[in-house]
PDB file of N, CA and C in Angstrom:
ATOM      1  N   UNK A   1     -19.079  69.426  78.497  1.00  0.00           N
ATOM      2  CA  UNK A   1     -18.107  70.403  78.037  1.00  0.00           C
ATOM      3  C   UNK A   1     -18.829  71.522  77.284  1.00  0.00           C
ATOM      4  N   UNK A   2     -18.313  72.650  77.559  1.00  0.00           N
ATOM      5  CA  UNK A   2     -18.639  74.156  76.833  1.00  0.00           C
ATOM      6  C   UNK A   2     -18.074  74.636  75.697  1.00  0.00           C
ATOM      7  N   UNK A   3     -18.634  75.436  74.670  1.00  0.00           N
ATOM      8  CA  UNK A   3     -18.644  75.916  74.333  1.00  0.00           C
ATOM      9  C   UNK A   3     -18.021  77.336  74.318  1.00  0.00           C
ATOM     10  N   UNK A   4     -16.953  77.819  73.636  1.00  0.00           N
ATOM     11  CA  UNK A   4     -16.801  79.321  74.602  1.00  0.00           C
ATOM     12  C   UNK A   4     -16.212  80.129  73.753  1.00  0.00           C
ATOM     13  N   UNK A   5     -16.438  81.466  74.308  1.00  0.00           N
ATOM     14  CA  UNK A   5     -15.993  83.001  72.607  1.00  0.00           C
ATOM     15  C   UNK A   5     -14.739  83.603  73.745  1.00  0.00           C
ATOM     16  N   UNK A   6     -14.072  84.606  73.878  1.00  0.00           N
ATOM     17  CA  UNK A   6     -13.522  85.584  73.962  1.00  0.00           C
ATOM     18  C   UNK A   6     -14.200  87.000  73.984  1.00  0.00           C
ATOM     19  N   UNK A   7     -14.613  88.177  74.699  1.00  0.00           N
ATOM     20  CA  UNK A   7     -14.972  89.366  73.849  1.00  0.00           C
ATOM     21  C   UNK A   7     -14.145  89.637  73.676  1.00  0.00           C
ATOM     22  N   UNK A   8     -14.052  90.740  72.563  1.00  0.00           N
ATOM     23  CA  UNK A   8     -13.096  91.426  72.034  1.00  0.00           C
ATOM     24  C   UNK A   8     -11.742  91.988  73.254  1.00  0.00           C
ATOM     25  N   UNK A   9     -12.510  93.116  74.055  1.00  0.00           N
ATOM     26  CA  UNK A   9     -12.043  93.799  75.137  1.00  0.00           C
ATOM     27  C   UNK A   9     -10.710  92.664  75.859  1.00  0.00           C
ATOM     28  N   UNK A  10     -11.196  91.469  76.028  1.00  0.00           N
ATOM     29  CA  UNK A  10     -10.817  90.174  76.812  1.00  0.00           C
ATOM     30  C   UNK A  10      -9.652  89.979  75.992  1.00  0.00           C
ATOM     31  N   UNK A  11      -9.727  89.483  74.574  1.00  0.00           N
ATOM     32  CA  UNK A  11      -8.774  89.188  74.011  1.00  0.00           C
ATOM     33  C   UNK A  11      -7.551  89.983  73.909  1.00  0.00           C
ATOM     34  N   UNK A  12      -7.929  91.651  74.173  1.00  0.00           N
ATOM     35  CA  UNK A  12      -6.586  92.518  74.334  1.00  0.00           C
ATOM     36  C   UNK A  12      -6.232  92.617  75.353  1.00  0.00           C
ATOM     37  N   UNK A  13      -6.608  92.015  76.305  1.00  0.00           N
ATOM     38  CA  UNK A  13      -6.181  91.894  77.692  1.00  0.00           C
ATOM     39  C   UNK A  13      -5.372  91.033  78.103  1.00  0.00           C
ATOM     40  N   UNK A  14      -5.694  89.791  77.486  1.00  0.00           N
ATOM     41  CA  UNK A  14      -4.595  88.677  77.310  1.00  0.00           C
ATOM     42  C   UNK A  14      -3.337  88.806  76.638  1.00  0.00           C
ATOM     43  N   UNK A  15      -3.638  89.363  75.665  1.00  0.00           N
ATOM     44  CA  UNK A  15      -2.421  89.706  74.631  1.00  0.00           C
ATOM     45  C   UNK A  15      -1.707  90.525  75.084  1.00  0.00           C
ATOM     46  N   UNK A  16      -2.253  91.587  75.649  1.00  0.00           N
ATOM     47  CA  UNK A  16      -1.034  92.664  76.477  1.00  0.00           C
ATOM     48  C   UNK A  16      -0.443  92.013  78.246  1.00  0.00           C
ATOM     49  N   UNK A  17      -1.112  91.028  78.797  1.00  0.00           N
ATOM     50  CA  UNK A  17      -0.552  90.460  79.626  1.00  0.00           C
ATOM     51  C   UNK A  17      -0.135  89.133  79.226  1.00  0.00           C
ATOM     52  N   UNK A  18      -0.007  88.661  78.342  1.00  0.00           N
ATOM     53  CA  UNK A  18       0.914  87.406  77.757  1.00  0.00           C
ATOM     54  C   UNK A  18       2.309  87.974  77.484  1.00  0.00           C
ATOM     55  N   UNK A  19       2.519  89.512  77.016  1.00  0.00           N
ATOM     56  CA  UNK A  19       3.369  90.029  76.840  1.00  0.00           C
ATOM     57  C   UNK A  19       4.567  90.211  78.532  1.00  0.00           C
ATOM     58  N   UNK A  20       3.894  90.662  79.408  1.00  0.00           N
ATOM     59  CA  UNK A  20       4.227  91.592  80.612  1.00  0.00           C
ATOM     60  C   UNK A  20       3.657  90.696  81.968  1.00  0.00           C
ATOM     61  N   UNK A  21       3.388  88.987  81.746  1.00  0.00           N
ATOM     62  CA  UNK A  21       3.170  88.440  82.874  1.00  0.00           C
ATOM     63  C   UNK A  21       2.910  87.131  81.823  1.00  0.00           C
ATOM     64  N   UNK A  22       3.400  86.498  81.808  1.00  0.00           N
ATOM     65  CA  UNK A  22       3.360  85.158  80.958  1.00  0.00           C
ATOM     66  C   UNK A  22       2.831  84.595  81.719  1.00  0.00           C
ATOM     67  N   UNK A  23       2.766  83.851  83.423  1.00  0.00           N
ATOM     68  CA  UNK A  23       2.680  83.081  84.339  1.00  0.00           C
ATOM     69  C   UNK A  23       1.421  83.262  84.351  1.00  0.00           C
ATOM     70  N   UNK A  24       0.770  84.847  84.495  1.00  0.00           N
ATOM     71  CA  UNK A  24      -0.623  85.204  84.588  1.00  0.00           C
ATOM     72  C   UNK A  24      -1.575  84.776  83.255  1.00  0.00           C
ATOM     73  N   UNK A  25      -1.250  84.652  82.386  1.00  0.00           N
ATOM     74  CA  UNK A  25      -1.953  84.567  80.960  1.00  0.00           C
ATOM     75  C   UNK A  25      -1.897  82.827  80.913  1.00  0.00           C
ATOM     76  N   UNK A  26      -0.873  82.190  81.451  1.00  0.00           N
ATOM     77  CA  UNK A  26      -1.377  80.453  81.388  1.00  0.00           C
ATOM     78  C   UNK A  26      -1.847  80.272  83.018  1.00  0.00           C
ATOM     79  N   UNK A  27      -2.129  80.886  83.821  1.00  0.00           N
ATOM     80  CA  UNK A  27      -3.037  80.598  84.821  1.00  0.00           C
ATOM     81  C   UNK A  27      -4.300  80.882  84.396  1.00  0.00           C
ATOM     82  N   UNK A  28      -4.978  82.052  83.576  1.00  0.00           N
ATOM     83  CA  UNK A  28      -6.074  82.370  83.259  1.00  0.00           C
ATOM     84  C   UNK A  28      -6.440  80.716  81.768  1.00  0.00           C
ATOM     85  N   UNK A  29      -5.433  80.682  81.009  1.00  0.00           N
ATOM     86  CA  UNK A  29      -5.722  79.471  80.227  1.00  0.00           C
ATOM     87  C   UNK A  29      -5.718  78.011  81.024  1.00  0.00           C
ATOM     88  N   UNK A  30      -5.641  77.712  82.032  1.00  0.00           N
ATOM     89  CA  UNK A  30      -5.612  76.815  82.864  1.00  0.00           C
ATOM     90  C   UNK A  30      -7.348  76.790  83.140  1.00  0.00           C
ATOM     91  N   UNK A  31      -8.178  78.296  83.744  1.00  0.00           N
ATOM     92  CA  UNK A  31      -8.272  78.602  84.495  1.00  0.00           C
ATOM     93  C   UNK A  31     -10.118  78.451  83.565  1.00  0.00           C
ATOM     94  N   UNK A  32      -9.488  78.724  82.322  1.00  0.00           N
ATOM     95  CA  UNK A  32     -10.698  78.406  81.286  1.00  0.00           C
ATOM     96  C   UNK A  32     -10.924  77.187  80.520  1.00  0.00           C
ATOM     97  N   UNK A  33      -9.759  76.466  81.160  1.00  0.00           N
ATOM     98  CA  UNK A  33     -10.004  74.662  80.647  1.00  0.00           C
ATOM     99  C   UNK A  33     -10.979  74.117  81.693  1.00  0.00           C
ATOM    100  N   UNK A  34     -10.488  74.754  83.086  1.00  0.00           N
ATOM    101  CA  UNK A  34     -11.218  74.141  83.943  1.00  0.00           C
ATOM    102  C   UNK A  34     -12.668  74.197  83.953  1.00  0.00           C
ATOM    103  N   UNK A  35     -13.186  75.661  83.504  1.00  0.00           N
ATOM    104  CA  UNK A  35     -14.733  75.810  83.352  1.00  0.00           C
ATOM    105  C   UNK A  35     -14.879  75.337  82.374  1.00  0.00           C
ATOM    106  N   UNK A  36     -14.890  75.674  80.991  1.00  0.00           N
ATOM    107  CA  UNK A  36     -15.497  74.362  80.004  1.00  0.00           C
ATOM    108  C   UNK A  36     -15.436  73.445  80.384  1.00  0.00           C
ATOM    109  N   UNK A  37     -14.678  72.848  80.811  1.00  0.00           N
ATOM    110  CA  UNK A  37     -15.164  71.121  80.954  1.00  0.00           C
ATOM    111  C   UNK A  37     -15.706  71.009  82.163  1.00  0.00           C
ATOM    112  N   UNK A  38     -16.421  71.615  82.971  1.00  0.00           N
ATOM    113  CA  UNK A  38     -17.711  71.216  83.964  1.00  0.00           C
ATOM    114  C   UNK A  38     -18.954  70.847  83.119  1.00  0.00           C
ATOM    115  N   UNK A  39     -19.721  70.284  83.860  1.00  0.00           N
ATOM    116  CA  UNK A  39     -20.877  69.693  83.117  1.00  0.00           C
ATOM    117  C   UNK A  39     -21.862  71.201  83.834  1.00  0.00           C
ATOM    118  N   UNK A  40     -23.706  70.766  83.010  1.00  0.00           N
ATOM    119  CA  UNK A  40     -24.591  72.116  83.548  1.00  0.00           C
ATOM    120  C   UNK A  40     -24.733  71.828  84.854  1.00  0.00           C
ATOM    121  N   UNK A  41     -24.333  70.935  85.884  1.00  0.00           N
ATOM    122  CA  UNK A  41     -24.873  71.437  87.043  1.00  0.00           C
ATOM    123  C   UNK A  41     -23.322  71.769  87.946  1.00  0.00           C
ATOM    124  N   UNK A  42     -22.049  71.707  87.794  1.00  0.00           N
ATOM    125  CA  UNK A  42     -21.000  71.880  88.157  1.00  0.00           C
ATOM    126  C   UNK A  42     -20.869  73.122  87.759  1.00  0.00           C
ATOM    127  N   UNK A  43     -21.623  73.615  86.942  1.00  0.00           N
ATOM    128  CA  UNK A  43     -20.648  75.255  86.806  1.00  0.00           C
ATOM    129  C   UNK A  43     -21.489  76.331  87.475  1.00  0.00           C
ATOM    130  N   UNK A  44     -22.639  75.649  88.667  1.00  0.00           N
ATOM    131  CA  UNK A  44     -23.826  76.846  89.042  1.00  0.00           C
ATOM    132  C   UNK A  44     -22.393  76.839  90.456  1.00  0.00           C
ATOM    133  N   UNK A  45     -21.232  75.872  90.337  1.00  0.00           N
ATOM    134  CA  UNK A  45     -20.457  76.283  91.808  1.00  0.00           C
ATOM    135  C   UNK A  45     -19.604  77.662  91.584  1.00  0.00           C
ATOM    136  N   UNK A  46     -19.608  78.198  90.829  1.00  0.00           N
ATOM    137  CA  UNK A  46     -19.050  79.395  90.253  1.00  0.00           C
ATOM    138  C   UNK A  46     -20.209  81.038  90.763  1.00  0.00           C
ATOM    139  N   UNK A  47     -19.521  81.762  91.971  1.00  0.00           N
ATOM    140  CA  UNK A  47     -20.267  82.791  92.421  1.00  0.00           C
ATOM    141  C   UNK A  47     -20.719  83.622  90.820  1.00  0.00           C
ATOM    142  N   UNK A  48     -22.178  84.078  91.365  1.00  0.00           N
ATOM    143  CA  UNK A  48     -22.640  85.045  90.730  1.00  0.00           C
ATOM    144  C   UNK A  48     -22.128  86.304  91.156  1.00  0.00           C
ATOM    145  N   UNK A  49     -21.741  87.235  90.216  1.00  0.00           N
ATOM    146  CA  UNK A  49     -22.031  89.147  90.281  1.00  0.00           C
ATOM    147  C   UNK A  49     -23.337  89.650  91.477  1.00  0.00           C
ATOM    148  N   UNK A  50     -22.864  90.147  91.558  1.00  0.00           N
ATOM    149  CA  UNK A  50     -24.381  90.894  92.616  1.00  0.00           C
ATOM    150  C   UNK A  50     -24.912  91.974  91.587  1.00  0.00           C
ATOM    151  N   UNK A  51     -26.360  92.504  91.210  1.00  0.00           N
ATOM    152  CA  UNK A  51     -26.951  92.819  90.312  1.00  0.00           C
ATOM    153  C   UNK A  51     -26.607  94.525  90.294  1.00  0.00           C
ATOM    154  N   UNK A  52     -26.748  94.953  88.908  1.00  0.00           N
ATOM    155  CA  UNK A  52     -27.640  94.436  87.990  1.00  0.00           C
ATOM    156  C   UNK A  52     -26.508  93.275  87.236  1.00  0.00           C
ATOM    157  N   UNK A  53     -25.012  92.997  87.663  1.00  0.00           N
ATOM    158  CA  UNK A  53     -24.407  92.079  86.789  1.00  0.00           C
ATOM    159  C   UNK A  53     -24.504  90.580  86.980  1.00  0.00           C
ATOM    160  N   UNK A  54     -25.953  90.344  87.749  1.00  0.00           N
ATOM    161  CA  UNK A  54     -26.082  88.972  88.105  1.00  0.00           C
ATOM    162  C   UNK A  54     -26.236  87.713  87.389  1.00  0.00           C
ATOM    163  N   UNK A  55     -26.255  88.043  86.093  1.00  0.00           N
ATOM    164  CA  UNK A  55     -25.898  87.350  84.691  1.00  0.00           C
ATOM    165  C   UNK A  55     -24.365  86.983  84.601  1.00  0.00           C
ATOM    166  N   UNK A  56     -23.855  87.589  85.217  1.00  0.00           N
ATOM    167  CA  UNK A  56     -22.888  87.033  85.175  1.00  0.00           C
ATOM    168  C   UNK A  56     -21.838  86.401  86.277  1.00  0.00           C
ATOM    169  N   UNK A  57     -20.976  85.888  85.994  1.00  0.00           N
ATOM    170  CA  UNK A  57     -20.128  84.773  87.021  1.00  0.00           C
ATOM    171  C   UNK A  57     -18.812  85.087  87.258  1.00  0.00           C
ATOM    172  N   UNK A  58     -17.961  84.564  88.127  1.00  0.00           N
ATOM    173  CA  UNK A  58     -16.603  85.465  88.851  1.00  0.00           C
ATOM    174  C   UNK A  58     -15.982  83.962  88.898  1.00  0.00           C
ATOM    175  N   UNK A  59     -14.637  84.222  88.622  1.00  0.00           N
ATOM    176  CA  UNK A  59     -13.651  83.018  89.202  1.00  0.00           C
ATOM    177  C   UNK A  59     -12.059  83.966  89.718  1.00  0.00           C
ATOM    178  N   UNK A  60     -11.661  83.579  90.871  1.00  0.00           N
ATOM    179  CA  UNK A  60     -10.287  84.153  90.961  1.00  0.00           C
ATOM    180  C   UNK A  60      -9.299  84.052  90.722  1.00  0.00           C
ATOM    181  N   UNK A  61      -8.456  84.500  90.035  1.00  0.00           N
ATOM    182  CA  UNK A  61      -6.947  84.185  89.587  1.00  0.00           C
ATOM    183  C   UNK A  61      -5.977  84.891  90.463  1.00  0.00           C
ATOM    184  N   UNK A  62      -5.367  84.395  90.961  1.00  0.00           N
ATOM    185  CA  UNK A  62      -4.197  84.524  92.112  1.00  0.00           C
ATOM    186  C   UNK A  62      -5.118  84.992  93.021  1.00  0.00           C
ATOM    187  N   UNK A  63      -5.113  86.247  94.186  1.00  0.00           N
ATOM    188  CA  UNK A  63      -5.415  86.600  95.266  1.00  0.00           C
ATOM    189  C   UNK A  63      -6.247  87.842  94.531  1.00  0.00           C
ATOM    190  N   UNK A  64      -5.813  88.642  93.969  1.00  0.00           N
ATOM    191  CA  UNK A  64      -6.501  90.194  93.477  1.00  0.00           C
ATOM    192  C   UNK A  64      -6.954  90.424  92.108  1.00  0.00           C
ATOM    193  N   UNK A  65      -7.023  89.091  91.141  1.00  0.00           N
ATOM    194  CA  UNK A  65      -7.662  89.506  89.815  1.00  0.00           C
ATOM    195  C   UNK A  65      -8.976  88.346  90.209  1.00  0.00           C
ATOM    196  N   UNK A  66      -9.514  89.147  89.136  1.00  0.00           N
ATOM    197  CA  UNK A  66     -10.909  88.381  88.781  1.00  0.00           C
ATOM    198  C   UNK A  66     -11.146  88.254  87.282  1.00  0.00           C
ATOM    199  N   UNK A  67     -11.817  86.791  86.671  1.00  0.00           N
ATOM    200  CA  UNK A  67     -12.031  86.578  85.543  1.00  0.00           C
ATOM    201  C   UNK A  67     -13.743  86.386  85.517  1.00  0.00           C
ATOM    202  N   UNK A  68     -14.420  87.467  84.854  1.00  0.00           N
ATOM    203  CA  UNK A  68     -15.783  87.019  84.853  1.00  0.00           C
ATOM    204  C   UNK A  68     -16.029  86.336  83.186  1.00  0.00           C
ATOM    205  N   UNK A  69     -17.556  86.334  83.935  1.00  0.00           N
ATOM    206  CA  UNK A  69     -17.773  85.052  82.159  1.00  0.00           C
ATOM    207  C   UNK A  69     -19.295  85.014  82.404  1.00  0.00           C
ATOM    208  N   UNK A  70     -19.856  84.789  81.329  1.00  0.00           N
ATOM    209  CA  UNK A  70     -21.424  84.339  81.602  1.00  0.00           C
ATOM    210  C   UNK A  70     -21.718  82.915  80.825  1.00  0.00           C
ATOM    211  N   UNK A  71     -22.518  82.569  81.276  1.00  0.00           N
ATOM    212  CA  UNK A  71     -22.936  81.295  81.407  1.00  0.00           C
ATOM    213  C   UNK A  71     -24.204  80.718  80.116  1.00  0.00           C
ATOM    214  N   UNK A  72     -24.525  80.331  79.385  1.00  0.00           N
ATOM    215  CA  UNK A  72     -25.579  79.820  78.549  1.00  0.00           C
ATOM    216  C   UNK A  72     -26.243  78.338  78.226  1.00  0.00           C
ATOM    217  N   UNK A  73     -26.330  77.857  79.218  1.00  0.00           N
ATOM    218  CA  UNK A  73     -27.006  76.450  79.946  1.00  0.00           C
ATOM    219  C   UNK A  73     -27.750  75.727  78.242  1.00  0.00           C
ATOM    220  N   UNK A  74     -28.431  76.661  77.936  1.00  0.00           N
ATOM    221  CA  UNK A  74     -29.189  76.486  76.982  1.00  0.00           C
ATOM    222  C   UNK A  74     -28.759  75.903  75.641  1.00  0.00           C
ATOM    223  N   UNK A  75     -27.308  76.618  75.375  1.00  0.00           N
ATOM    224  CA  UNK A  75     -26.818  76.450  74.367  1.00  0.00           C
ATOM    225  C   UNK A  75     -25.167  75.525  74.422  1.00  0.00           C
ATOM    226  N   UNK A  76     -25.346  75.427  75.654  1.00  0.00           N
ATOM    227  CA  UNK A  76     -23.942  74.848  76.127  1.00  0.00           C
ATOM    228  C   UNK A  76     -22.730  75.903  75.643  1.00  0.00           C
ATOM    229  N   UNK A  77     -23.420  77.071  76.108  1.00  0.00           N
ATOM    230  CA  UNK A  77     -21.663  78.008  75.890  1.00  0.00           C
ATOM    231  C   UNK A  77     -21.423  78.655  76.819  1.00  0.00           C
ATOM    232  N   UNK A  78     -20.132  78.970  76.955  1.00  0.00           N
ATOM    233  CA  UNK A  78     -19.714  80.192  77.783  1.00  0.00           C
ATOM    234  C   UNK A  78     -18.781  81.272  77.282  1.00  0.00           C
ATOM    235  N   UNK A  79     -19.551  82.406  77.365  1.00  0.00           N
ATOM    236  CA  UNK A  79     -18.620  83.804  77.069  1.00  0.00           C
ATOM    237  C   UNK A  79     -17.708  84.904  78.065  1.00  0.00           C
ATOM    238  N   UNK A  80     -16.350  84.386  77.795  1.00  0.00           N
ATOM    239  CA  UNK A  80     -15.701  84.879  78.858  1.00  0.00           C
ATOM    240  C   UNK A  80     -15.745  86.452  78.738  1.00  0.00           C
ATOM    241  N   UNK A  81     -15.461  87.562  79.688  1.00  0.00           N
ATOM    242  CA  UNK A  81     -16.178  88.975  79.040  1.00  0.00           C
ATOM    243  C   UNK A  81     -14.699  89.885  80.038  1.00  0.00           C
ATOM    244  N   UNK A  82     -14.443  89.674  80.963  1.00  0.00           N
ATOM    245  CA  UNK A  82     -13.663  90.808  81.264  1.00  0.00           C
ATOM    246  C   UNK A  82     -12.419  89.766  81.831  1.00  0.00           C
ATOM    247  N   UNK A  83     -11.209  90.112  82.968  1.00  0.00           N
ATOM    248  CA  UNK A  83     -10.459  90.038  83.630  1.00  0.00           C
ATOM    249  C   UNK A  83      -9.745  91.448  84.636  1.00  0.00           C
ATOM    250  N   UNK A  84     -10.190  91.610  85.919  1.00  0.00           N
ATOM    251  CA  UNK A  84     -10.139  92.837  86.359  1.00  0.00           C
ATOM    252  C   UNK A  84      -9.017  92.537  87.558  1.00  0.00           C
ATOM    253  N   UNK A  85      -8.495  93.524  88.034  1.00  0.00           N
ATOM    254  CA  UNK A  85      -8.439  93.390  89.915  1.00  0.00           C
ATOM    255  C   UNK A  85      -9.122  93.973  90.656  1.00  0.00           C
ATOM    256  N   UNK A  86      -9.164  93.224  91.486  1.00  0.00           N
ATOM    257  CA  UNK A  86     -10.522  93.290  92.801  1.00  0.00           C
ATOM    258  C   UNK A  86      -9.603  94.033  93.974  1.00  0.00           C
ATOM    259  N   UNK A  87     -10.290  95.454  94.139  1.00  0.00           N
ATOM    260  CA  UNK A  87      -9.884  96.060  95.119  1.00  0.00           C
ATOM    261  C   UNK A  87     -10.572  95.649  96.723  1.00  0.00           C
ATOM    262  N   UNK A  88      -9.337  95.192  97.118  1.00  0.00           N
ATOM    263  CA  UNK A  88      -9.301  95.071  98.659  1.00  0.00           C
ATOM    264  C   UNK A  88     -10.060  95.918  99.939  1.00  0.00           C
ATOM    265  N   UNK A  89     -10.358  96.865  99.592  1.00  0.00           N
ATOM    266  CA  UNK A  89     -11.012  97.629 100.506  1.00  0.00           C
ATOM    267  C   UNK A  89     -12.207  97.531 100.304  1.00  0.00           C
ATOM    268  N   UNK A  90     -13.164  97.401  99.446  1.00  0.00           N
ATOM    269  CA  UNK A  90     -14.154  97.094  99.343  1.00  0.00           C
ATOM    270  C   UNK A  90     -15.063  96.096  98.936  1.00  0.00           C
ATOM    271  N   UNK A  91     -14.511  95.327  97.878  1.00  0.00           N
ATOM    272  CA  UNK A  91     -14.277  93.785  97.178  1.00  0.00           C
ATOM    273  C   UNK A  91     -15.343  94.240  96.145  1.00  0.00           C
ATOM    274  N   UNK A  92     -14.802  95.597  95.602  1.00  0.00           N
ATOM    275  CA  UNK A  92     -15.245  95.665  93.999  1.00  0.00           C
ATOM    276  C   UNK A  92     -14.212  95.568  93.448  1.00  0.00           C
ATOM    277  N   UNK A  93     -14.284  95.034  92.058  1.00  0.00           N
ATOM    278  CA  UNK A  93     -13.360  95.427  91.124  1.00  0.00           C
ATOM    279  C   UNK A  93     -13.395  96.652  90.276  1.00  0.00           C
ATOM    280  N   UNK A  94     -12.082  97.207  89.938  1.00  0.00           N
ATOM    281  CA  UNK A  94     -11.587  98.341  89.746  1.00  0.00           C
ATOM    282  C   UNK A  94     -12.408  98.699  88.350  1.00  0.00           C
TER     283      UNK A  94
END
């Protein structure tokens, strides 16, 4: 089990969609029980960013958002850092 922060940015993101999508804000808390509690070799199943954000890691929530996070093996933590939607035409996020 992990260790894990919020950034700042993250935490107002939740808070303004806990407000305006409740369903979405306990899928993303679902969504961060599930990664802490992987052990260090269960959470390398989690895609990497393509660089230079290759430090960091992607999980999907519904079909068009994305929750990234980075990973710290070392210290047993994880810092969750954004929540975006992933545009369809190209499969960047916005």
């Amino acid at each position: 089990m992990f260790d894990y922060k919020f950034t700042d940015e993250l935490v107002a993101i939740i808070k303004k969609l806990n407000q305006k999508d409740r369903k979405k804000s306990l899928i993303i808390a679902k969504k961060v029980e599930e990664i802490i509690n992987n052990n260090l070799n269960s959470i390398d199943r989690y895609k990497n960013l393509r660089s230079p954000l290759h430090h960091l890691k992607r999980v999907h929530i519904d079909q068009h958002f994305v929750l990234t996070f980075q990973v710290d093996k070392e210290n047993n933590f994880v810092l969750f850092v954004d929540f975006n939607i992933v545009n369809d035409k190209n499969n960047e996020s916005k």
